[in-house]
N, C-alpha and C. Protein backbone atom coordinates (compact mmCIF):
# COMPACT_ATOMS: atom_id res chain seq x y z
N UNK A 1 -48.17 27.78 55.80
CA UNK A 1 -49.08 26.76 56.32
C UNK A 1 -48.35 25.77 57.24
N UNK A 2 -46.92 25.31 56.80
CA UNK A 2 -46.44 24.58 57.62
C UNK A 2 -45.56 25.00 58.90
N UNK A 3 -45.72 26.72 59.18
CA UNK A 3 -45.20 27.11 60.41
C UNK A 3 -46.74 27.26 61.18
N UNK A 4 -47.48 27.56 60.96
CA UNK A 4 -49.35 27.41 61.50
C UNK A 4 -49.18 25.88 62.01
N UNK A 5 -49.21 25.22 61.28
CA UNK A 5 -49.44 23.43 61.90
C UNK A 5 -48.18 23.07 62.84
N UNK A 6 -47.03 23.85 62.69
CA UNK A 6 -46.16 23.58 63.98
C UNK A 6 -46.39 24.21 64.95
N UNK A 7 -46.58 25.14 65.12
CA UNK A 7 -47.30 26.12 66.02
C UNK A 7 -48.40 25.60 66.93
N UNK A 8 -48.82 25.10 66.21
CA UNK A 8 -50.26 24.42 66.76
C UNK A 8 -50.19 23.00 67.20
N UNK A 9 -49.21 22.38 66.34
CA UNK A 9 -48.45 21.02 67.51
C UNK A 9 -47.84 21.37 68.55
N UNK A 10 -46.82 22.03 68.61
CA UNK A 10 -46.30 22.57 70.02
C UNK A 10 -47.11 22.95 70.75
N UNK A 11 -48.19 23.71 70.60
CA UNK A 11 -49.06 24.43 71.29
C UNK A 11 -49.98 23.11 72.09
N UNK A 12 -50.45 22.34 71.50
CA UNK A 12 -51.16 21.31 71.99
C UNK A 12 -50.26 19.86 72.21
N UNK A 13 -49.43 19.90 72.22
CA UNK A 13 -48.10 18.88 72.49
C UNK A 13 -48.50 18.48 73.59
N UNK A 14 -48.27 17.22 73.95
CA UNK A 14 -48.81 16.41 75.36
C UNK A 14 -46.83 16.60 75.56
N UNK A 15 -47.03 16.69 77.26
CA UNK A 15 -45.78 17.24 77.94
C UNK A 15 -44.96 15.66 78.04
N UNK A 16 -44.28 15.51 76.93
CA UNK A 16 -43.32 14.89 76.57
C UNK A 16 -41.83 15.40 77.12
N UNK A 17 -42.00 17.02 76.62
CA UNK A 17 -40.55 17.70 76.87
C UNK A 17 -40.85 18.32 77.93
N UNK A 18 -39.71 18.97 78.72
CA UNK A 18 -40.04 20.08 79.92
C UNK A 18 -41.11 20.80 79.72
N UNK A 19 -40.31 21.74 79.05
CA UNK A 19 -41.16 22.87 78.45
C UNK A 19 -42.70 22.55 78.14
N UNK A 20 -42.81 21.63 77.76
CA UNK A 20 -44.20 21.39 77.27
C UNK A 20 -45.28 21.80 78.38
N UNK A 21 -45.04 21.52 79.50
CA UNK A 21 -45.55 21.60 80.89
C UNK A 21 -46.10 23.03 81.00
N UNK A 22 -45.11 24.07 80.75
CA UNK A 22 -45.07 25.29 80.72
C UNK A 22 -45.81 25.91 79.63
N UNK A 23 -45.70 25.37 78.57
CA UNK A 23 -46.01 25.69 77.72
C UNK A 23 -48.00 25.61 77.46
N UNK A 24 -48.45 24.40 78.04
CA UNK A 24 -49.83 23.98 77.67
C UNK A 24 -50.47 24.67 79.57
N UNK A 25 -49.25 25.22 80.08
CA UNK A 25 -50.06 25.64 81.20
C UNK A 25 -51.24 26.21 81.40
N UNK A 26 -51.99 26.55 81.62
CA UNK A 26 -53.65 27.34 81.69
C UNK A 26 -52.84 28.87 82.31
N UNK A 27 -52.43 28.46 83.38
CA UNK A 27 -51.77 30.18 83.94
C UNK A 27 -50.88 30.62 83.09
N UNK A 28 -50.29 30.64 81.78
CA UNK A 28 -49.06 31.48 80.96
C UNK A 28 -49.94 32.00 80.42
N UNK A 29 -49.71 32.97 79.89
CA UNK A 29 -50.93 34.36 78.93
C UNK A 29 -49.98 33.71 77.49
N UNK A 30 -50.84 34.35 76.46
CA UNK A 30 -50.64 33.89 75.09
C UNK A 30 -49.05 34.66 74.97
N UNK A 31 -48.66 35.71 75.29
CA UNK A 31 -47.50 35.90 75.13
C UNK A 31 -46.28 35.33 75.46
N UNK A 32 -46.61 34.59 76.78
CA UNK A 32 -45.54 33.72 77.68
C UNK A 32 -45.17 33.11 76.93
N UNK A 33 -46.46 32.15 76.07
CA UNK A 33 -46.65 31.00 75.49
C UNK A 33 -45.58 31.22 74.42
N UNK A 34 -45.83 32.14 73.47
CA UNK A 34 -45.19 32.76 71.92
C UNK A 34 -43.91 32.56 72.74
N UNK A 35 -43.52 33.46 73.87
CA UNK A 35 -42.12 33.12 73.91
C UNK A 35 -41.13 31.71 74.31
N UNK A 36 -41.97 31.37 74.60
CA UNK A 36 -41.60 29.77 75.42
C UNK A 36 -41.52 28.54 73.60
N UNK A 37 -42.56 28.98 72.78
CA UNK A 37 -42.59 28.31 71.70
C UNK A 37 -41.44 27.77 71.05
N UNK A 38 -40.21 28.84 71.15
CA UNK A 38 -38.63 28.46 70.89
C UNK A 38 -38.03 27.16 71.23
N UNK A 39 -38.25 27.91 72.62
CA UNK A 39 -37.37 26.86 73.64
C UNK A 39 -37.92 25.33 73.53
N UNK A 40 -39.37 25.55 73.27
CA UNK A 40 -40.24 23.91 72.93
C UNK A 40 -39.97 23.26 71.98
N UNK A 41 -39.50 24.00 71.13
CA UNK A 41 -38.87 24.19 69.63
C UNK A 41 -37.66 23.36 69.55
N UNK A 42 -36.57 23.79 70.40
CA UNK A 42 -34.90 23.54 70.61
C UNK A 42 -35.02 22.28 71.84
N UNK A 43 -35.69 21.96 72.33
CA UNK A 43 -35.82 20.92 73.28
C UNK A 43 -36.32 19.74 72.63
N UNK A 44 -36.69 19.78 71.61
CA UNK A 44 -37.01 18.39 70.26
C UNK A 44 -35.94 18.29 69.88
N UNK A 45 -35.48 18.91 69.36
CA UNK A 45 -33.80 18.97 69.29
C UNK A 45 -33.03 18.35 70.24
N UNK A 46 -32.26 19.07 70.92
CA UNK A 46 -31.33 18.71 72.56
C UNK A 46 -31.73 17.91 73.10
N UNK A 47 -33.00 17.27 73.20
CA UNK A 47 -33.12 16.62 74.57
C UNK A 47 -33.39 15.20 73.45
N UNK A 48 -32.72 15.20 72.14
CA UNK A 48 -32.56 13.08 71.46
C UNK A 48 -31.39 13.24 71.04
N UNK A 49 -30.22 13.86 71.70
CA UNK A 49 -29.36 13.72 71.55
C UNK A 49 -28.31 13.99 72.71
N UNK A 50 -27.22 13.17 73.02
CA UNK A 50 -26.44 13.37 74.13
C UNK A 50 -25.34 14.70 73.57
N UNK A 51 -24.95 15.16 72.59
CA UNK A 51 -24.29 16.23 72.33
C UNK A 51 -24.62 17.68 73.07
N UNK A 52 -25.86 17.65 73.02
CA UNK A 52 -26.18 18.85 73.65
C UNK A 52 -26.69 18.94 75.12
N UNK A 53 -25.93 17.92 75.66
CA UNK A 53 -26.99 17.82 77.46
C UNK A 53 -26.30 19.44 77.55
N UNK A 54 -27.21 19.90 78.68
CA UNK A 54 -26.77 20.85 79.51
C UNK A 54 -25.72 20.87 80.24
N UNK A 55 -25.19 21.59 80.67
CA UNK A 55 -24.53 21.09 82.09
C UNK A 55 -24.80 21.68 83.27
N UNK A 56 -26.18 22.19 83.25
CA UNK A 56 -26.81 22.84 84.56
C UNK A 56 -28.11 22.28 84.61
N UNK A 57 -28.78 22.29 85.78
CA UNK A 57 -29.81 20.99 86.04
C UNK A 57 -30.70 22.52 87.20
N UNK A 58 -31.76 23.25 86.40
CA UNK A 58 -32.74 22.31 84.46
C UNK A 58 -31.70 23.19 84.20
N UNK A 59 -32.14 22.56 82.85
CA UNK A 59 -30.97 23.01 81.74
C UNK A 59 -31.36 24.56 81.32
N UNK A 60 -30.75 25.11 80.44
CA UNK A 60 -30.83 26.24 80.58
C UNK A 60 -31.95 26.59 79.00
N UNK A 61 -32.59 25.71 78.74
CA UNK A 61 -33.75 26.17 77.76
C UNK A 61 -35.10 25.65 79.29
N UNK A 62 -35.06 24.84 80.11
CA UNK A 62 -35.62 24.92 81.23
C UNK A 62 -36.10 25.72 82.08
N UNK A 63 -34.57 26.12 81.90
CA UNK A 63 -34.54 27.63 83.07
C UNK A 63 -35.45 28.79 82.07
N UNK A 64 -34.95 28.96 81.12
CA UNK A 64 -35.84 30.22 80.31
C UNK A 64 -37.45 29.61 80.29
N UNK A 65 -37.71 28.86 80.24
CA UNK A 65 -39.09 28.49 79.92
C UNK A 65 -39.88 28.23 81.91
N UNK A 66 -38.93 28.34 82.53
CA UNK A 66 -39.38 28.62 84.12
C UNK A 66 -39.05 30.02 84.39
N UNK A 67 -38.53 30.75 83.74
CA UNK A 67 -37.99 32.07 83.94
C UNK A 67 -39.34 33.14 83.47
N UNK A 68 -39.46 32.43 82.51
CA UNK A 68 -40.16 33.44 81.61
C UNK A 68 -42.17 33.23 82.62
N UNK A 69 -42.28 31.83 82.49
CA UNK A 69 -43.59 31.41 83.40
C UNK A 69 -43.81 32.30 84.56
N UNK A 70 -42.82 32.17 85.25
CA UNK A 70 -42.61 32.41 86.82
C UNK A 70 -42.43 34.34 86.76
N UNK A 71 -42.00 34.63 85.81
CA UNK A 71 -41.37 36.27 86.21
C UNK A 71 -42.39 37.29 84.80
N UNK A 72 -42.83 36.63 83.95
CA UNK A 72 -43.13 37.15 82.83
C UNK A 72 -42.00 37.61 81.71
N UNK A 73 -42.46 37.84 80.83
CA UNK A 73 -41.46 38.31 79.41
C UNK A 73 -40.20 39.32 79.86
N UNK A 74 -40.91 40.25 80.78
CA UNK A 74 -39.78 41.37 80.71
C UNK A 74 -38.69 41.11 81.07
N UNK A 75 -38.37 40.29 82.63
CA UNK A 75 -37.82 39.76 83.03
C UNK A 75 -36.96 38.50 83.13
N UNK A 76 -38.26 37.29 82.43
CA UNK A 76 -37.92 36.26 81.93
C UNK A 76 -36.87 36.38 80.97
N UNK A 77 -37.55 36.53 79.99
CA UNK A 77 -36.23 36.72 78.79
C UNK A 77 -34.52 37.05 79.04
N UNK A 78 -34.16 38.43 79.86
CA UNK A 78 -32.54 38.69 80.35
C UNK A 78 -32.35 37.44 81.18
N UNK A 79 -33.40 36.82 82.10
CA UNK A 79 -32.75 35.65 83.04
C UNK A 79 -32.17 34.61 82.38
N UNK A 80 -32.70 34.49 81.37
CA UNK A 80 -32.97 33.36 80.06
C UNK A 80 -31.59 33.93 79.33
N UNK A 81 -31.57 34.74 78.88
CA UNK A 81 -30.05 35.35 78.43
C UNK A 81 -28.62 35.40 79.17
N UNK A 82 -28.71 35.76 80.13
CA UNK A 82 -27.68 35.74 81.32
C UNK A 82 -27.39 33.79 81.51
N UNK A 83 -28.82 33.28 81.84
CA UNK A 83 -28.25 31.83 82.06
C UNK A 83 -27.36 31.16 80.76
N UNK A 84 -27.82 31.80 79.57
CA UNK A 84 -27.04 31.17 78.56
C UNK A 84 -25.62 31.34 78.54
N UNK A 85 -25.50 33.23 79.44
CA UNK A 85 -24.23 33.33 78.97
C UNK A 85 -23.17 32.26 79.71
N UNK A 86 -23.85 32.69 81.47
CA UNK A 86 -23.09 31.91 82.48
C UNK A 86 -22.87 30.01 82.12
N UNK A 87 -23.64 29.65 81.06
CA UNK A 87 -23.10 28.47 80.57
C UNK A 87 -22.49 28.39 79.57
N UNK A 88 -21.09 28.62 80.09
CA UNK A 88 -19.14 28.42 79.45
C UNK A 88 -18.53 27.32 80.04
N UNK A 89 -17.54 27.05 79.90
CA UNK A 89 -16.54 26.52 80.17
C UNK A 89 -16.22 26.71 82.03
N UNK A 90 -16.19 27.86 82.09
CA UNK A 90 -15.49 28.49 83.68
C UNK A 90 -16.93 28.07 84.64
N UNK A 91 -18.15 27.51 84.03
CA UNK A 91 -19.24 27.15 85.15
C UNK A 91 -18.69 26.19 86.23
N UNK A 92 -18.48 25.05 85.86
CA UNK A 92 -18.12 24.29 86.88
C UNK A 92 -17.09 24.89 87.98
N UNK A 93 -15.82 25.34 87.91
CA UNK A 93 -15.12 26.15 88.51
C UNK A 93 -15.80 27.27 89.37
N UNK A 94 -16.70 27.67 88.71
CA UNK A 94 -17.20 28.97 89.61
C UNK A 94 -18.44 28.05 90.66
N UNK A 95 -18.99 27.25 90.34
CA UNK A 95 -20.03 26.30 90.68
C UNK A 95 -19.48 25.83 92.17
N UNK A 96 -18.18 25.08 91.84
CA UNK A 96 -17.05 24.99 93.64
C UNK A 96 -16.83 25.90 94.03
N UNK A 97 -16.38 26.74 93.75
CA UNK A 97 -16.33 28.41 94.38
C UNK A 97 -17.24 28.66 95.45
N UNK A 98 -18.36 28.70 94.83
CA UNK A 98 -19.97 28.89 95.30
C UNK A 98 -20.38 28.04 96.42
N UNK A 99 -19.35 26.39 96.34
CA UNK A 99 -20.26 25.47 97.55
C UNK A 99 -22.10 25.36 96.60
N UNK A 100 -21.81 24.93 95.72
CA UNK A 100 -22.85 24.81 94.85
C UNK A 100 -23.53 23.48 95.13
N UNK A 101 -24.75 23.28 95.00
CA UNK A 101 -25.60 22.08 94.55
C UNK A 101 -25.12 21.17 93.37
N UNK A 102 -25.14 19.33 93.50
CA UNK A 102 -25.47 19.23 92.33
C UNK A 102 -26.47 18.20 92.38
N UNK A 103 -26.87 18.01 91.27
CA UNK A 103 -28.26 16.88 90.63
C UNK A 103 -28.01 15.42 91.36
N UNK A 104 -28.63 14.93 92.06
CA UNK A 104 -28.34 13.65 92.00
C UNK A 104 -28.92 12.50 90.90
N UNK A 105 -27.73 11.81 90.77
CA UNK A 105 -27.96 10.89 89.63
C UNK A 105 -27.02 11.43 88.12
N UNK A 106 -27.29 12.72 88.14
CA UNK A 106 -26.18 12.85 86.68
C UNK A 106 -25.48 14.08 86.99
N UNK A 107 -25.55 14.74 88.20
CA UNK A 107 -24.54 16.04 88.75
C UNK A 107 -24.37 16.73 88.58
N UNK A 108 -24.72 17.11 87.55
CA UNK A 108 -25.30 18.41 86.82
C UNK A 108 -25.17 19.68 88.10
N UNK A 109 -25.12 20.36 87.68
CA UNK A 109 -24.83 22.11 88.15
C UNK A 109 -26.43 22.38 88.67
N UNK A 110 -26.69 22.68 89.87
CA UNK A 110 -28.06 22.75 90.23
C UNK A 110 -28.36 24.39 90.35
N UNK A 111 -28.83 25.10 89.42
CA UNK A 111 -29.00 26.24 89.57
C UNK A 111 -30.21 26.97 88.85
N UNK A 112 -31.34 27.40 90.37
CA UNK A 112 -32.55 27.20 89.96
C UNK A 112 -33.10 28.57 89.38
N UNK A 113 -33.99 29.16 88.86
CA UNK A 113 -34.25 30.41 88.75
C UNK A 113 -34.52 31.47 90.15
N UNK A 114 -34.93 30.75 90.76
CA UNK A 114 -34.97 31.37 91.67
C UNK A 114 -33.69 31.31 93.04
N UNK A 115 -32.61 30.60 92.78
CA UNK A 115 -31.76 30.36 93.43
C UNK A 115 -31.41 31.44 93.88
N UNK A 116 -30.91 32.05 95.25
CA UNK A 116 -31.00 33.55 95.53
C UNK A 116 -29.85 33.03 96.78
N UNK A 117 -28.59 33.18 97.00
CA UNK A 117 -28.15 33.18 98.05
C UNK A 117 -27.44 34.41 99.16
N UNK A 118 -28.00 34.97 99.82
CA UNK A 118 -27.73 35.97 100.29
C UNK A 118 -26.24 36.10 101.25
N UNK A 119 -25.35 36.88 100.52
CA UNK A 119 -23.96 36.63 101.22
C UNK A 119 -23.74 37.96 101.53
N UNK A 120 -22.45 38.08 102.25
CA UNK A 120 -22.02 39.39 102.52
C UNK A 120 -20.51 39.57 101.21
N UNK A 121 -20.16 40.81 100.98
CA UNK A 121 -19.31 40.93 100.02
C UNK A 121 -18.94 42.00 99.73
N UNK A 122 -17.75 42.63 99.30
CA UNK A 122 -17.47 44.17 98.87
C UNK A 122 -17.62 44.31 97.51
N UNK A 123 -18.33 43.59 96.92
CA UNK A 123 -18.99 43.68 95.67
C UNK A 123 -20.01 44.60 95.12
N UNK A 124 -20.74 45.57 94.92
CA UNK A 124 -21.62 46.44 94.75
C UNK A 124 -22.22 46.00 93.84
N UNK A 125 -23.72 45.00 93.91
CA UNK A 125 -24.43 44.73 92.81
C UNK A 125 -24.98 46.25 91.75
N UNK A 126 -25.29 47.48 92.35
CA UNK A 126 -25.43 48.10 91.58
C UNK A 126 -24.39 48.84 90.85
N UNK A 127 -22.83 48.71 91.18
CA UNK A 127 -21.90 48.95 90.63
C UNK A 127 -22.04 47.87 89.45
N UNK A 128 -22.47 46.96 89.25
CA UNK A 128 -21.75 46.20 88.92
C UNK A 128 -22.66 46.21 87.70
N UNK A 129 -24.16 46.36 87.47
CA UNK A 129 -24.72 46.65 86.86
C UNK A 129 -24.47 47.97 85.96
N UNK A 130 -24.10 48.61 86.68
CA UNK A 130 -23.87 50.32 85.98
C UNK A 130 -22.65 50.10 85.22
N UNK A 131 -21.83 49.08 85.66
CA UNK A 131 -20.21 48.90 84.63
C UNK A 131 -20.89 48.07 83.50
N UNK A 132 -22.04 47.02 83.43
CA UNK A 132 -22.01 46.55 82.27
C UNK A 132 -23.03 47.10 81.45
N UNK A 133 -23.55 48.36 82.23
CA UNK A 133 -24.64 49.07 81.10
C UNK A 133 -23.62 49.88 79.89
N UNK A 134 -22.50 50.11 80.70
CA UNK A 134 -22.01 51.17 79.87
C UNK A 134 -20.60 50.23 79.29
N UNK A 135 -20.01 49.13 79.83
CA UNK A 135 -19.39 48.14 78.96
C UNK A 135 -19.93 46.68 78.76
N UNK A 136 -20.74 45.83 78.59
CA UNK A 136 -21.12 44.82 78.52
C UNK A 136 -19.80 44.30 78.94
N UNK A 137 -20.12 43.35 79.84
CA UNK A 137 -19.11 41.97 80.86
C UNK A 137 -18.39 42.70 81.70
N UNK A 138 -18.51 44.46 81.72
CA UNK A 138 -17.28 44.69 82.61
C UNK A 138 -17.63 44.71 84.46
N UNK A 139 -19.39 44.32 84.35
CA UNK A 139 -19.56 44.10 85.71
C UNK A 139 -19.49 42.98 86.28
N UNK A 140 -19.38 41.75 85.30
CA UNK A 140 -18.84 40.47 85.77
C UNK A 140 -17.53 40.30 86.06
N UNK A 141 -16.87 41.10 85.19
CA UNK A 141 -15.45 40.84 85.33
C UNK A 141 -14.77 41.68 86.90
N UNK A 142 -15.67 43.00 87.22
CA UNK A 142 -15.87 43.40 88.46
C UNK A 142 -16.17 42.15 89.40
N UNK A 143 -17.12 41.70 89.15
CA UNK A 143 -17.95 40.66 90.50
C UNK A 143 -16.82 39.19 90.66
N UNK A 144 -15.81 39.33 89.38
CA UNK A 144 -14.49 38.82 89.52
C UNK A 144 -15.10 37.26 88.72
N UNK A 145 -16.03 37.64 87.89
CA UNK A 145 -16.51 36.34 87.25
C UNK A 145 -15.61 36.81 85.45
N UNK A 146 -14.84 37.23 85.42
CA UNK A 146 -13.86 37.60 83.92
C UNK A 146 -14.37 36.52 82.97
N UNK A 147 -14.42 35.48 83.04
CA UNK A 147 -14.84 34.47 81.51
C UNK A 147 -16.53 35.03 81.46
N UNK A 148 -17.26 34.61 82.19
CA UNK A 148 -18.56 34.96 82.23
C UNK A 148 -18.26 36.56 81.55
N UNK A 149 -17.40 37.50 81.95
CA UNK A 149 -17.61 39.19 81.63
C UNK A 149 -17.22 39.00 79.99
N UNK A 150 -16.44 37.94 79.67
CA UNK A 150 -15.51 37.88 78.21
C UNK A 150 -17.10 37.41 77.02
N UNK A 151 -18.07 36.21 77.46
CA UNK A 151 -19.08 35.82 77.33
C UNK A 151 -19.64 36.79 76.76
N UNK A 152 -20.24 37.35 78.21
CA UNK A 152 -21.24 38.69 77.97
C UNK A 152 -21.27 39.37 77.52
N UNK A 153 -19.89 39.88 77.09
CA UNK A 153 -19.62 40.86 75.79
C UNK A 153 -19.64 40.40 74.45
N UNK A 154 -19.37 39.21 74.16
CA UNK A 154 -19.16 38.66 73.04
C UNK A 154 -20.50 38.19 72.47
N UNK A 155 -21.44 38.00 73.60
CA UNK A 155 -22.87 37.81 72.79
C UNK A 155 -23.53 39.01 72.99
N UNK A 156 -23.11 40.44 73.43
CA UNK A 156 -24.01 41.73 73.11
C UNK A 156 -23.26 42.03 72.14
N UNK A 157 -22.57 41.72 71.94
CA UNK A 157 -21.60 42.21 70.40
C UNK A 157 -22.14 41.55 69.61
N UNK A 158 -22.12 40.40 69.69
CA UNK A 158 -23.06 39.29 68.43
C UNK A 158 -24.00 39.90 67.68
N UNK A 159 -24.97 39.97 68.90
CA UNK A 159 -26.13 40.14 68.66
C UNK A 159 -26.54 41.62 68.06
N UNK A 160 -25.74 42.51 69.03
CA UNK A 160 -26.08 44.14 68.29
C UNK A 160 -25.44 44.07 66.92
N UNK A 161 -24.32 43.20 66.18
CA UNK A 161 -23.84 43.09 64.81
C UNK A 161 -24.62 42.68 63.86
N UNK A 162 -25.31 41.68 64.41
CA UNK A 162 -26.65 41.24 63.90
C UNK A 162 -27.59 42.29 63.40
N UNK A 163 -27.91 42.98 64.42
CA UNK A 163 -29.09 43.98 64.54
C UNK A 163 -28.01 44.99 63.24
N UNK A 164 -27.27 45.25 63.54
CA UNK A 164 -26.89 46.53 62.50
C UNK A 164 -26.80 45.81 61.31
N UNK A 165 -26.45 44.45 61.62
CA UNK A 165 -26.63 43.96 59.91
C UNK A 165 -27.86 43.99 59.01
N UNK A 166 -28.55 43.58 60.15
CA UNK A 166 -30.48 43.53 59.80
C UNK A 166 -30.81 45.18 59.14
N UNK A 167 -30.82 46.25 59.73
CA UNK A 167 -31.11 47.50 59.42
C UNK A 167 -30.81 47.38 58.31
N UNK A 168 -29.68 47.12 57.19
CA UNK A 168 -29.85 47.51 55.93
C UNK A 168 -30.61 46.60 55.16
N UNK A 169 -31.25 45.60 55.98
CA UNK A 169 -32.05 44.65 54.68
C UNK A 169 -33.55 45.89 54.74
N UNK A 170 -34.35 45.05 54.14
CA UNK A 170 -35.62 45.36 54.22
C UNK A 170 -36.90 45.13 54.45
N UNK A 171 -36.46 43.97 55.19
CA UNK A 171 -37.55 42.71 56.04
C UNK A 171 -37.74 43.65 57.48
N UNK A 172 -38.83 43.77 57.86
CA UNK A 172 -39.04 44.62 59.23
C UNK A 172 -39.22 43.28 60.14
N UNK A 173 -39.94 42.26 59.64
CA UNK A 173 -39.46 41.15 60.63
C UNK A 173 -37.76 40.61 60.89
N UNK A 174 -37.29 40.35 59.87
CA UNK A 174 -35.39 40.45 60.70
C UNK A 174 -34.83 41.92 61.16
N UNK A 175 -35.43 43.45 61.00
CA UNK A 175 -34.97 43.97 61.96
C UNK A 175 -35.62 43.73 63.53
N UNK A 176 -37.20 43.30 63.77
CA UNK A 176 -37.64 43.59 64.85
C UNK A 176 -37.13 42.24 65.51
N UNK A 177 -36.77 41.29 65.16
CA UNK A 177 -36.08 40.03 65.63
C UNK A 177 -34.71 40.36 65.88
N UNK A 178 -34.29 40.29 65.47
CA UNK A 178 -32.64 41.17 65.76
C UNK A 178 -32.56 41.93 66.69
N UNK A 179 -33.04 43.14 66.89
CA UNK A 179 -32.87 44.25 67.80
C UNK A 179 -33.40 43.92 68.90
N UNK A 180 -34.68 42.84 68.90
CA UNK A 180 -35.03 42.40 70.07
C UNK A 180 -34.13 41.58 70.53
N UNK A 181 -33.49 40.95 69.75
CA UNK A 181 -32.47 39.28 70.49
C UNK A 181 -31.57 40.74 70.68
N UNK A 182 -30.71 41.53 70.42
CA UNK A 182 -29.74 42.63 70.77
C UNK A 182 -30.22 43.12 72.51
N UNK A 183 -32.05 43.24 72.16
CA UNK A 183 -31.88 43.90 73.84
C UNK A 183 -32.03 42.99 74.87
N UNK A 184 -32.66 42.03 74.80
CA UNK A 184 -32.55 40.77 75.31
C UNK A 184 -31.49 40.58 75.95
N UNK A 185 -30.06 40.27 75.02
CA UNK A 185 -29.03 40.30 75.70
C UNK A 185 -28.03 41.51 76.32
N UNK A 186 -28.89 42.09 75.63
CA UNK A 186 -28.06 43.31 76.78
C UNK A 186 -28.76 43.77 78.39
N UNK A 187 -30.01 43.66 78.28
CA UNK A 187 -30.34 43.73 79.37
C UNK A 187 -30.32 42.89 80.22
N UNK A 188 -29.94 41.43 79.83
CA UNK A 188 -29.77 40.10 79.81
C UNK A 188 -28.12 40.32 80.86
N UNK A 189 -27.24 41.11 80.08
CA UNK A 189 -25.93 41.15 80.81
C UNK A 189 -26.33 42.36 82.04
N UNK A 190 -26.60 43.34 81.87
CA UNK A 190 -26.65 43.96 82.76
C UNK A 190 -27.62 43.20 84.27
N UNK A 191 -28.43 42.59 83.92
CA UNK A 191 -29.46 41.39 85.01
C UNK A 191 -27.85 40.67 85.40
N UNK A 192 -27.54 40.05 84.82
CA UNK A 192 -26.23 39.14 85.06
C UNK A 192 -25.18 39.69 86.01
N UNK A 193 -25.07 40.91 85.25
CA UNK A 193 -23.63 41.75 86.15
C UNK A 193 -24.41 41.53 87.85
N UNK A 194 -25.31 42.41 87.89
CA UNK A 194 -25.90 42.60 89.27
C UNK A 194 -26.37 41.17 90.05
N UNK A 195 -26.36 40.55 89.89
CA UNK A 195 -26.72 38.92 90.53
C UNK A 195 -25.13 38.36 90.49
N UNK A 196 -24.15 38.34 89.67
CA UNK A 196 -22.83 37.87 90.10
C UNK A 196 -21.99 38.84 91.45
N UNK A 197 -22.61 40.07 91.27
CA UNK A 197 -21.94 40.53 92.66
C UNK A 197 -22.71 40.33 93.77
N UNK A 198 -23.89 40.12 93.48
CA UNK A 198 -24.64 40.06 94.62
C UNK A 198 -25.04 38.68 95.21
N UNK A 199 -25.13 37.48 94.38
CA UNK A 199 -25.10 36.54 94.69
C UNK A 199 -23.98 35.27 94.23
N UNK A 200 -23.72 35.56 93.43
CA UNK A 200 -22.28 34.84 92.47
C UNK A 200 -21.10 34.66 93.41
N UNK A 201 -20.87 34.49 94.44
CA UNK A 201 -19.58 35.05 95.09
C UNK A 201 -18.96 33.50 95.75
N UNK A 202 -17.82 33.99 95.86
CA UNK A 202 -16.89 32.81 96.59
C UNK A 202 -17.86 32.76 98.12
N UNK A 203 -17.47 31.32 98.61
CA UNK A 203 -17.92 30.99 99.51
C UNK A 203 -17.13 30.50 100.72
């Protein structure tokens, strides 16, 4: 009863938080919505406390909840995964690299979902994709983004450990949650690999 009445506050939440915006939109289909519910979720959280600012501007429960609006689930979701991974330590560094944007007023890392910069490069976005289908991070570490490739592996590893952990319980909701957060981020890295060679690049 008391996940129904949260459900249904978030759902009708006056847009206090980002997400909320997205969330009470009229154009998201009920599925968008279910998935965005998280992020509306974790942004009550993060956003009354200075521990967890972002350091990319929107932040990266932002970005998934514009990712997911703007592109739908299939897509949304890996963009939403990939942005988590690419927020490490090595962002800012790669951010100057790039000749990057930042926020005015708090400087934040400006990197939009749709941010698309078209460069020239001997990078092969579909190489780069095909190295992390078959190693998770090894097409970042190709596109010469190595912490981001170290990342990417370490949360498809997470997550598929998860998933094999889940299989021996006997809850079909923690396997179908699991294996979904598993493909999420794996397809999540492979989206990633192919956008760091193709748009990720020194400038």
């Amino acid at each position: 009863m008391r996940i129904i009445l949260l459900l249904i506050t978030l759902i009708f939440a006056q847009s206090k938080y980002p997400a909320d915006s997205v969330l009470t939109s009229p154009n998201a289909s009920i599925f968008e919505k279910t998935a965005i519910l998280p992020i509306a979720a974790w942004q009550r959280i993060s956003h009354n406390t200075n521990l967890l600012n972002c350091q990319f501007y929107p932040s990266c429960s932002q970005y998934g909840a514009m990712s997911i609006k703007e592109n739908g689930i299939i897509k949304g979701l890996p963009m939403t995964a990939d942005r988590i991974v690419r927020c490490n330590p090595s962002a800012y560094v790669n951010h100057i690299q790039m000749r990057g944007e930042f926020h005015k007023g708090d400087y934040r890392l400006v990197d939009h979902p749709q941010s698309e910069r078209k460069i020239s490069n001997a990078k092969s976005p579909v190489l780069a994709g095909l190295f992390s289908a078959l190693l998770p991070g090894a097409g970042r570490v190709y596109a010469g983004r190595w912490f981001d490739g170290f990342m990417g592996f370490f949360m498809v590893y997470l997550t598929a450990a998860s998933a094999y952990e889940s299989s021996k319980r006997e809850s079909s909701l923690s396997k179908v949650f699991s294996y979904s957060l598993a493909g999420i981020f794996y397809t999540g890295e492979i989206y990633g690999a192919y956008r760091s060679a193709k748009y990720y690049q020194r400038q």
